[in-house]
Protein backbone atom coordinates (compact mmCIF):
# COMPACT_ATOMS: atom_id res chain seq x y z
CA UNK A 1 27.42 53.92 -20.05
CA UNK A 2 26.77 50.70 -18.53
CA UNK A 3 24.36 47.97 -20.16
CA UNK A 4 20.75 47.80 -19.05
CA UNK A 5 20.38 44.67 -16.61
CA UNK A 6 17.55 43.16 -18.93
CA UNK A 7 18.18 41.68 -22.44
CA UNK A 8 17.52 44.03 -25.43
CA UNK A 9 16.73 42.62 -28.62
CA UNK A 10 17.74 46.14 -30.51
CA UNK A 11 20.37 47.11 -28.09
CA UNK A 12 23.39 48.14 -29.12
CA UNK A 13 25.59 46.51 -26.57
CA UNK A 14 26.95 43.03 -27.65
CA UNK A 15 25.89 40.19 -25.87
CA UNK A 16 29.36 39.64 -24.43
CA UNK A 17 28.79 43.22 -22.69
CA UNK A 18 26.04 41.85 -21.23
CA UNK A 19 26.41 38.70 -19.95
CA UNK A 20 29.32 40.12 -18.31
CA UNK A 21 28.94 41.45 -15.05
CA UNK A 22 29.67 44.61 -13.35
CA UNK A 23 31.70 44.59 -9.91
CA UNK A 24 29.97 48.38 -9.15
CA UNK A 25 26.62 46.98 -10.27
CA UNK A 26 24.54 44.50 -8.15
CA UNK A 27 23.34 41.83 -11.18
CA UNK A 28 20.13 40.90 -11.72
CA UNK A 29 20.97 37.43 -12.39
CA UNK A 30 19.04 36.52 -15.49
CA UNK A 31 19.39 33.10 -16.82
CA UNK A 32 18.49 31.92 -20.62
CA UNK A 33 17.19 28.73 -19.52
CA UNK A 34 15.13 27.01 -17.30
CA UNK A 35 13.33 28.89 -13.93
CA UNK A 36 15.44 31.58 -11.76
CA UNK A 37 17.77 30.30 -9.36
CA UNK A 38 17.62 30.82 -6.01
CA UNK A 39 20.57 33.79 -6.40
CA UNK A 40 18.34 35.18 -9.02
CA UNK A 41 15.61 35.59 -6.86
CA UNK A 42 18.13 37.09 -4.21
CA UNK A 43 19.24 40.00 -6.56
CA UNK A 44 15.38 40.96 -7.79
CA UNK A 45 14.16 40.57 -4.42
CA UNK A 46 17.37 43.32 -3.15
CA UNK A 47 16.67 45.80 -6.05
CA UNK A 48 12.55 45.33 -4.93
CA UNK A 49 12.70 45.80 -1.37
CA UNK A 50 16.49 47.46 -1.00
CA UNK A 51 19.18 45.94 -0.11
CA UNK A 52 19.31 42.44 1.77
CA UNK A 53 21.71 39.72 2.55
CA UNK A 54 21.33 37.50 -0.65
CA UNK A 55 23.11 34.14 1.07
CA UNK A 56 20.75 34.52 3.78
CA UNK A 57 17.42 34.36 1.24
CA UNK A 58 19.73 31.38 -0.13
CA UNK A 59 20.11 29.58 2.87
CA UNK A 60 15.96 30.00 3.97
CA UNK A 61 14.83 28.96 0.11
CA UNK A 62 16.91 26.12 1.05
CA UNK A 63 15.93 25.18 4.36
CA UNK A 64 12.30 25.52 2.87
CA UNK A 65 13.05 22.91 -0.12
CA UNK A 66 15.02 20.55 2.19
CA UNK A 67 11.59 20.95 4.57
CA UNK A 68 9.01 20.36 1.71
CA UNK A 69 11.26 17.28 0.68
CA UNK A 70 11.73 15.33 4.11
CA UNK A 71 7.80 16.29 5.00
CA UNK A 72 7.13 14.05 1.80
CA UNK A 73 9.19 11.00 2.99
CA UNK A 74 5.99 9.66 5.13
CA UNK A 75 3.54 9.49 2.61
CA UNK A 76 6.24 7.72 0.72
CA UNK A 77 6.88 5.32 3.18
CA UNK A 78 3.11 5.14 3.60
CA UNK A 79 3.02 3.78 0.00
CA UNK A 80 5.55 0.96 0.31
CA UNK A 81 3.45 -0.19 2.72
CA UNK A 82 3.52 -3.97 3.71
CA UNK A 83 4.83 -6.84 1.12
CA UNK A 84 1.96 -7.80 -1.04
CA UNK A 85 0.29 -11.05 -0.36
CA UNK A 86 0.49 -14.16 -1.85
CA UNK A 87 -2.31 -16.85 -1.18
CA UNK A 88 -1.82 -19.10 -3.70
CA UNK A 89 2.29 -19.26 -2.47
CA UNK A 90 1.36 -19.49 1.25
CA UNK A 91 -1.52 -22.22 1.05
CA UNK A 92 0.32 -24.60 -1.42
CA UNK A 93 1.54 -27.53 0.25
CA UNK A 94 0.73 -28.32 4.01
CA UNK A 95 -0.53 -25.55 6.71
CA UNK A 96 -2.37 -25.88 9.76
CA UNK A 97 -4.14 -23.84 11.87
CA UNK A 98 -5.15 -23.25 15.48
CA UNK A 99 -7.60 -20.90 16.93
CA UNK A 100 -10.91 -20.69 19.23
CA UNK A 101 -14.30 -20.40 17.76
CA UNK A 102 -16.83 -18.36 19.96
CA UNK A 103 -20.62 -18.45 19.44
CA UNK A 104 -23.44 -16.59 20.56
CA UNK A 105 -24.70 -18.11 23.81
CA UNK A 106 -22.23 -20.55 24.21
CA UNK A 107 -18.91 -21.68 25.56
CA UNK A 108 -15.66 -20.92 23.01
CA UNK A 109 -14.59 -23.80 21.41
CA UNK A 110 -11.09 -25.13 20.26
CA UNK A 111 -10.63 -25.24 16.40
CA UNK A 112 -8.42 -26.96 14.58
CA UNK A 113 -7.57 -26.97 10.31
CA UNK A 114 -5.04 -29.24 8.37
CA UNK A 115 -4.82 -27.86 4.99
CA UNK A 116 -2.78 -29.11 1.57
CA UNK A 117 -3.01 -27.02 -1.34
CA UNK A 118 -2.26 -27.96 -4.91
CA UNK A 119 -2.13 -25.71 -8.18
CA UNK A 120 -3.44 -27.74 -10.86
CA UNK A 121 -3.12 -26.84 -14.32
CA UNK A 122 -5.16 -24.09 -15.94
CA UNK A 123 -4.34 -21.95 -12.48
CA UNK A 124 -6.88 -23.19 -10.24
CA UNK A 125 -5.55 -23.73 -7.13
CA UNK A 126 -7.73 -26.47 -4.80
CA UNK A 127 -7.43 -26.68 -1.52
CA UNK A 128 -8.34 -29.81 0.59
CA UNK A 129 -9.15 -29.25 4.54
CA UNK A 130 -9.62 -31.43 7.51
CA UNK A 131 -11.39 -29.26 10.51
CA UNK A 132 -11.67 -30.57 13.71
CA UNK A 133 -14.22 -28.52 15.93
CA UNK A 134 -14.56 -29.23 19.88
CA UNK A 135 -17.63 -31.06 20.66
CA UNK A 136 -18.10 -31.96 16.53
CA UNK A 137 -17.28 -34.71 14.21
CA UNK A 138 -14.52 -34.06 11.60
CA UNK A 139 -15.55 -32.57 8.68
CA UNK A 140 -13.71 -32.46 5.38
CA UNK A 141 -13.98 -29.36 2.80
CA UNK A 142 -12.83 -28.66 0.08
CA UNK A 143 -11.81 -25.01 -2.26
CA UNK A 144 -11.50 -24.53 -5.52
CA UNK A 145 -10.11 -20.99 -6.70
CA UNK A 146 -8.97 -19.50 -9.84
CA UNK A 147 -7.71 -15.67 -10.29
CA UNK A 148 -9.59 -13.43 -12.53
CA UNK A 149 -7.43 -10.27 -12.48
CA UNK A 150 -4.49 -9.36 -10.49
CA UNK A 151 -5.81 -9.58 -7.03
CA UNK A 152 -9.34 -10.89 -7.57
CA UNK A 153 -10.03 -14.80 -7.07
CA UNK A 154 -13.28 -15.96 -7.43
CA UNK A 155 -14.24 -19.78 -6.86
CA UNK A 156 -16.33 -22.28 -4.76
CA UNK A 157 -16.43 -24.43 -0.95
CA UNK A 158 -18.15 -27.41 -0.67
CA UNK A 159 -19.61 -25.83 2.20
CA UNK A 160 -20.74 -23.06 0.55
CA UNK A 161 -23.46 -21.60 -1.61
CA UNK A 162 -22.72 -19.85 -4.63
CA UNK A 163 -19.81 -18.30 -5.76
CA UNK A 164 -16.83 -17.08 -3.66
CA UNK A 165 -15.23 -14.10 -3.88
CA UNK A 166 -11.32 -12.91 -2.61
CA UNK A 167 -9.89 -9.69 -3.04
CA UNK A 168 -6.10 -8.98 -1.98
CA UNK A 169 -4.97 -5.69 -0.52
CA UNK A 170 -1.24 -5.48 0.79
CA UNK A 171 -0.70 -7.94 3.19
CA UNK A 172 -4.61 -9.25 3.45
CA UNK A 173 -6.87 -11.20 1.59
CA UNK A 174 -11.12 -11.00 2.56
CA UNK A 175 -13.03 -13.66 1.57
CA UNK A 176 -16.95 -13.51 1.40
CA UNK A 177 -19.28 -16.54 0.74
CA UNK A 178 -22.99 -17.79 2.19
CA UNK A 179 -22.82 -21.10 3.86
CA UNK A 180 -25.38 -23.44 2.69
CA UNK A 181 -27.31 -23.10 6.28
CA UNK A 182 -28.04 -18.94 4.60
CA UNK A 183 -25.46 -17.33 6.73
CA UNK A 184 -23.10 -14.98 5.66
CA UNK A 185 -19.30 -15.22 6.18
CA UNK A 186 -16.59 -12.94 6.28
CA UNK A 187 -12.70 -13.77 6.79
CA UNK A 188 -10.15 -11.63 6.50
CA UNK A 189 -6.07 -13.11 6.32
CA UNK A 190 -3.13 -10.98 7.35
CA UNK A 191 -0.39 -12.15 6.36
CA UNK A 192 2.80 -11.63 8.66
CA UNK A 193 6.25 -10.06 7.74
CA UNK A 194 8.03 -12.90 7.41
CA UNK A 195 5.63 -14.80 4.97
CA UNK A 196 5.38 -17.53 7.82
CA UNK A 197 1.83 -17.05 9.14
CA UNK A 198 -1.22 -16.21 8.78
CA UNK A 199 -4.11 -14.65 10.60
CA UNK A 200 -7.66 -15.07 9.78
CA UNK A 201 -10.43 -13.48 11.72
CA UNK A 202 -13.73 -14.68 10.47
CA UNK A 203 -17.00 -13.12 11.60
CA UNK A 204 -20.21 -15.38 10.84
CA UNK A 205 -23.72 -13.51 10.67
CA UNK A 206 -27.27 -14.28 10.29
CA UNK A 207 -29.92 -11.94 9.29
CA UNK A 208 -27.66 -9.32 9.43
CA UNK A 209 -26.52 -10.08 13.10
CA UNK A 210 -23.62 -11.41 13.98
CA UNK A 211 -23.53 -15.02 15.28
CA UNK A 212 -19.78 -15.88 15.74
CA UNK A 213 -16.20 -15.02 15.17
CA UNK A 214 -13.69 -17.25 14.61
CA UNK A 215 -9.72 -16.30 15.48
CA UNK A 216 -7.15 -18.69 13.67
CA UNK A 217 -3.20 -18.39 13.09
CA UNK A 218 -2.32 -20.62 10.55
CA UNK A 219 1.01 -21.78 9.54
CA UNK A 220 2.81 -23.37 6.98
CA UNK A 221 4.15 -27.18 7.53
């Protein structure tokens, strides 16, 4: 008499007899621990639906993991994403920047900034610019930030009205403030792959309607 192929509490085989297998017997393939293997499955699936080539159900339950496993390598590589940017790292010291400034009804206009950028103690971080505006005098500004959580910088420009607020995302930081003339600003800095540049596209808008953009790469000195 041979054992049964499932595990009998009050059976009177020993478990030796039947954990061992039988040549003449197809096995079931029972394990103690853990889920069913992949030869397990083979063996209930044969004595289910007849008999079947076991390394062949093998080979597809494998070609399906491998499958599921490189289909979630984007998503993964989706996450790593770009390196996370630094503003306070990038602006200390000297940067300038070069772009064109266009306006609503009129010409575009050359811009240049000459920035130095000093962390002071207590973690603010002021930042002293010179910008130079075709067709304008010089004008001088000056920022003042400080980090309130990871990410988050909130502050002042002596341009400005109010408060300023900076929020860091991956590679880009957007900035949002109201320029004591009531109109609203918006500037958003991509940092590039090396850590050498930045971009800042800044959109200027009144009433709701946009009035000019300004596009600026900036680089460090």
């Amino acid at each position: 008499m041979m054992p049964p192929p499932w595990p009998d509490r009050n059976s009177r085989w020993r478990r030796s007899d039947r954990l061992r297998p039988d040549p003449k017997r197809p096995r079931l393939g029972y394990r103690r621990r853990g889920a069913p293997s992949l030869w397990a499955w083979g063996n209930v699936i044969s004595h289910l639906l007849g008999p079947m080539d076991r390394r062949a159900f093998v080979r597809t339950g494998f070609a399906v993991s491998t499958l599921a496993t490189l289909g979630g390598m984007p998503s993964l590589l989706r996450a790593a994403g770009p390196a996370a940017f630094d503003p306070v790292a990038f602006f200390t010291g000297r940067t300038e920047g070069s772009g064109t400034l266009d306006e609503v009804m009129a010409s575009p206009r050359a811009v240049r900034v000459s920035s130095i950028g000093t962390l002071r103690a207590g973690g603010l971080f002021v930042m002293d610019q010179t910008v130079d505006i075709a067709g304008d005098p010089t004008k001088r500004r000056q920022w003042q930030l400080r980090q309130a959580v990871p990410g988050r910088f909130t502050g002042t420009i002596s341009d400005a009205r109010g408060a300023v607020t900076a929020l860091v995302a991956g590679n880009t930081m957007r900035i949002d403030y109201t320029m004591t003339n009531g109109m609203k600003v918006q500037q958003v800095l991509t940092c590039s792959a090396d850590g050498r540049t930045v971009s800042n596209a800044m959109k200027i808008r009144k009433f709701g309607i946009r009035v000019a953009t300004l596009a600026e790469t900036i680089r460090k000195v």
